[in-house]
C-alpha atoms as a PDB file:
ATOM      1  CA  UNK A   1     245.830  -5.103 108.708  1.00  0.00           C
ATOM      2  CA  UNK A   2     248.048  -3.410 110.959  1.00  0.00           C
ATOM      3  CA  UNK A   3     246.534  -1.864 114.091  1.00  0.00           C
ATOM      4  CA  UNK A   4     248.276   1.111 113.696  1.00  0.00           C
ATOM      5  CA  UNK A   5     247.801   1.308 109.889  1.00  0.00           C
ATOM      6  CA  UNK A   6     243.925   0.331 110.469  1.00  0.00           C
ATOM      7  CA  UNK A   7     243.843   3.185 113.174  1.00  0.00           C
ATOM      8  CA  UNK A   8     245.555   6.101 111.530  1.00  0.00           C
ATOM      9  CA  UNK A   9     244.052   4.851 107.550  1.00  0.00           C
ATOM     10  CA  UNK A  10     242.179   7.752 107.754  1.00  0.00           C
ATOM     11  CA  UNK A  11     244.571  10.589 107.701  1.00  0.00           C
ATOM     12  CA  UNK A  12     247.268   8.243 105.875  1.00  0.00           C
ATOM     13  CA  UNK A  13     244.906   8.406 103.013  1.00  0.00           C
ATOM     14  CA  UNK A  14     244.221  12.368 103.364  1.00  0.00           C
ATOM     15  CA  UNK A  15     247.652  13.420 103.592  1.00  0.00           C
ATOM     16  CA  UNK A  16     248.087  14.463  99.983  1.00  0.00           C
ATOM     17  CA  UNK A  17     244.513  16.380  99.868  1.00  0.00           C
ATOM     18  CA  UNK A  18     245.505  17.844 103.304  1.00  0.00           C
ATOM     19  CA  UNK A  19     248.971  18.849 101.908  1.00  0.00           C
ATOM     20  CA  UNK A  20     247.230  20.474  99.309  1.00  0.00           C
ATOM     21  CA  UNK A  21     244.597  22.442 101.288  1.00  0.00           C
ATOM     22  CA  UNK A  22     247.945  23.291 103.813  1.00  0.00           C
ATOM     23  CA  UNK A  23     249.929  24.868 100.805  1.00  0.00           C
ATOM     24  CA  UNK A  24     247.133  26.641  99.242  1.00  0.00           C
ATOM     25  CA  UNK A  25     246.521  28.391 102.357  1.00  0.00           C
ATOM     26  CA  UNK A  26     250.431  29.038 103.125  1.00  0.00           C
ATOM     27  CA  UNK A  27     251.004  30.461 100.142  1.00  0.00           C
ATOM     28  CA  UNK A  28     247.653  32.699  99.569  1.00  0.00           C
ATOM     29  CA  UNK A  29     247.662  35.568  99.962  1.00  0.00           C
ATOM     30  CA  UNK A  30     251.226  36.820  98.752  1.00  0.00           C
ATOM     31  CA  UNK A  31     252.145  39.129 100.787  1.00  0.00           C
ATOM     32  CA  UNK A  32     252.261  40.393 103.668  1.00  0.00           C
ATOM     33  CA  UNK A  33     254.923  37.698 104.732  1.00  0.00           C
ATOM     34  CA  UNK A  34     256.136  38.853 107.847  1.00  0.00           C
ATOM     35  CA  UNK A  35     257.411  36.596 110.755  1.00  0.00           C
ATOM     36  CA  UNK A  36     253.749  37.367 112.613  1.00  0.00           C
ATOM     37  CA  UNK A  37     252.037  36.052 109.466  1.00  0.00           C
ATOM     38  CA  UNK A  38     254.076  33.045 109.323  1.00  0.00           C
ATOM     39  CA  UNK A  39     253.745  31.965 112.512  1.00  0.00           C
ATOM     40  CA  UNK A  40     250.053  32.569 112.414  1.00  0.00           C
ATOM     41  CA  UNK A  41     249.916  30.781 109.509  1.00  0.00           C
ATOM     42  CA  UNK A  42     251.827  27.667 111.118  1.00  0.00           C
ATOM     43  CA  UNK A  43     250.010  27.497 114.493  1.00  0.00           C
ATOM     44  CA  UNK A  44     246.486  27.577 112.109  1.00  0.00           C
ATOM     45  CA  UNK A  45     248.176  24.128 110.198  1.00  0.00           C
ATOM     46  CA  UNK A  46     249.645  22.623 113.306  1.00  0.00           C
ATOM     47  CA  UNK A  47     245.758  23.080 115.158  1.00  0.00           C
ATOM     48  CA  UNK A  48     244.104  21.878 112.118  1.00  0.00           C
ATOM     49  CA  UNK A  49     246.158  18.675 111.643  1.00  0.00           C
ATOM     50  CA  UNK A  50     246.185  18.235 115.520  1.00  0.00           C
ATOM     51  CA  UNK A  51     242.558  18.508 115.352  1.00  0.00           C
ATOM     52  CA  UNK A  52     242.033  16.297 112.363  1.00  0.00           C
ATOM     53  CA  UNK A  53     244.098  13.597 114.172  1.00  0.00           C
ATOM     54  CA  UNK A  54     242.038  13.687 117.239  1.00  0.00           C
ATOM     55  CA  UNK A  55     238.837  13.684 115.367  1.00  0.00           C
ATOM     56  CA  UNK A  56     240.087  10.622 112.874  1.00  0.00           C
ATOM     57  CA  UNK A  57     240.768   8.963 116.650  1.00  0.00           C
ATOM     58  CA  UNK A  58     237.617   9.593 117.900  1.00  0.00           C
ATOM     59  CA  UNK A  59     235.885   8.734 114.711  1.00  0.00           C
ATOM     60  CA  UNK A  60     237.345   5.521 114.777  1.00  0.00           C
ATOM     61  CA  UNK A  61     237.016   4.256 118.364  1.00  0.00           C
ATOM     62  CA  UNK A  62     233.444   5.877 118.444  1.00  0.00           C
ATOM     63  CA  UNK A  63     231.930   4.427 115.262  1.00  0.00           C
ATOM     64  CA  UNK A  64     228.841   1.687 115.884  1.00  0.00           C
ATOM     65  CA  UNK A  65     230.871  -1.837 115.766  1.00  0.00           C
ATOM     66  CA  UNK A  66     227.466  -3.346 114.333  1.00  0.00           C
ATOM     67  CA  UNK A  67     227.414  -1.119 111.092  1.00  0.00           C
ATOM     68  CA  UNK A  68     230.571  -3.279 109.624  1.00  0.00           C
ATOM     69  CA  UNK A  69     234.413  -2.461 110.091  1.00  0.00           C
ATOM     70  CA  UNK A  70     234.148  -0.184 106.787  1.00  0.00           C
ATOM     71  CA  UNK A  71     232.317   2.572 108.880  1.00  0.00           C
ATOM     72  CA  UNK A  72     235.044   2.901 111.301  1.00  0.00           C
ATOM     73  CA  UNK A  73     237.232   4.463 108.356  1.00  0.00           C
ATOM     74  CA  UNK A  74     234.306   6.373 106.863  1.00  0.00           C
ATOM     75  CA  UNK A  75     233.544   8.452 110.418  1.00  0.00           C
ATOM     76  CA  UNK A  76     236.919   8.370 110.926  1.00  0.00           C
ATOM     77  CA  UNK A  77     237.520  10.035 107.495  1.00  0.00           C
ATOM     78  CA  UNK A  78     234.383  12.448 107.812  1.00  0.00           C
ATOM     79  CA  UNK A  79     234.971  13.858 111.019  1.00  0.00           C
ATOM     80  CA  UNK A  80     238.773  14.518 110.302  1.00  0.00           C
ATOM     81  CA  UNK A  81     238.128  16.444 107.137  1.00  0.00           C
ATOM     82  CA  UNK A  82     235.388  18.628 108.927  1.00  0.00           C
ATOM     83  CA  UNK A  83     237.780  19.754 111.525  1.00  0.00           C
ATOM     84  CA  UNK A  84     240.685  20.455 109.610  1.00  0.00           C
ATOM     85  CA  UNK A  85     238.468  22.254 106.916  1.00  0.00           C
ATOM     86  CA  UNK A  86     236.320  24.043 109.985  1.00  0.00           C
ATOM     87  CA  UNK A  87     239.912  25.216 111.346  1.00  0.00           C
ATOM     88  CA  UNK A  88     241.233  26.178 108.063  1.00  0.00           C
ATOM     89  CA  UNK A  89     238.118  28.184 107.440  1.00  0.00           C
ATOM     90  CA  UNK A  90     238.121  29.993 110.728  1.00  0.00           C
ATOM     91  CA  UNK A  91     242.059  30.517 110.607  1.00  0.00           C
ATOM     92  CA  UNK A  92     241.487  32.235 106.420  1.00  0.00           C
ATOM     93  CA  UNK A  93     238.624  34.260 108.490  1.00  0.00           C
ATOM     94  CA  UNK A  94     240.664  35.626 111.197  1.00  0.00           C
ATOM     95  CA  UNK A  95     243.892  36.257 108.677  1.00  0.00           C
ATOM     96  CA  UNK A  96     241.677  38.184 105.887  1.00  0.00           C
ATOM     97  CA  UNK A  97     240.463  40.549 109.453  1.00  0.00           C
ATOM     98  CA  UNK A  98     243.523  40.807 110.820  1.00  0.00           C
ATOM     99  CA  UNK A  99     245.254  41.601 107.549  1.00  0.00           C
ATOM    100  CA  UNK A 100     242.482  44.184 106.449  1.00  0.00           C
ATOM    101  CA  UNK A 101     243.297  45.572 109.739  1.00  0.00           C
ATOM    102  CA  UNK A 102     246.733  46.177 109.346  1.00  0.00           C
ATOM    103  CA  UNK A 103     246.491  48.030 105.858  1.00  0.00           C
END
């Protein structure tokens, strides 16, 4: 396999569960849709995929060489869906205060 395929399997696989979770919380709740909320909104994706990405990397190049090349991808896998779900969390968290706020 491809090094960089091998390396980056994790989040290649991911991508359309991630894209999922990412629209789901762009698009929830309606309104308000202001410029603040969008941009909120992106920097909370951007961090979580950044995040995810760095985790997947870590995963990977961390991960016991003696329990088979399999467990690469499966820390690899776990740790990026923990952060981008732990980010995603926090971000809905913050929005749902900061909106409350602002009615």
């Amino acid at each position: 396999m491809n090094r960089q395929v091998e390396i980056n399997l994790a989040l290649i696989l991911f991508v359309p569960w991630f894209s999922i979770l990412a629209a789901l919380f762009w698009i929830y709740p309606r309104q308000p849709r202001d410029l603040a909320r969008k941009a909120f909104d992106a920097i909370s994706l951007l961090a979580a995929t950044g995040l995810a990405g760095a985790g997947m990397h870590w995963g990977f190049h961390n991960a016991d060489p003696d329990a088979g090349a399999i467990w690469k991808q499966v820390l690899a896998t776990s740790v990026a869906y923990g952060l981008f779900l732990a980010v995603l969390t926090a971000a809905i968290a913050l929005r749902w205060r900061w909106l409350a706020g602002r009615r």
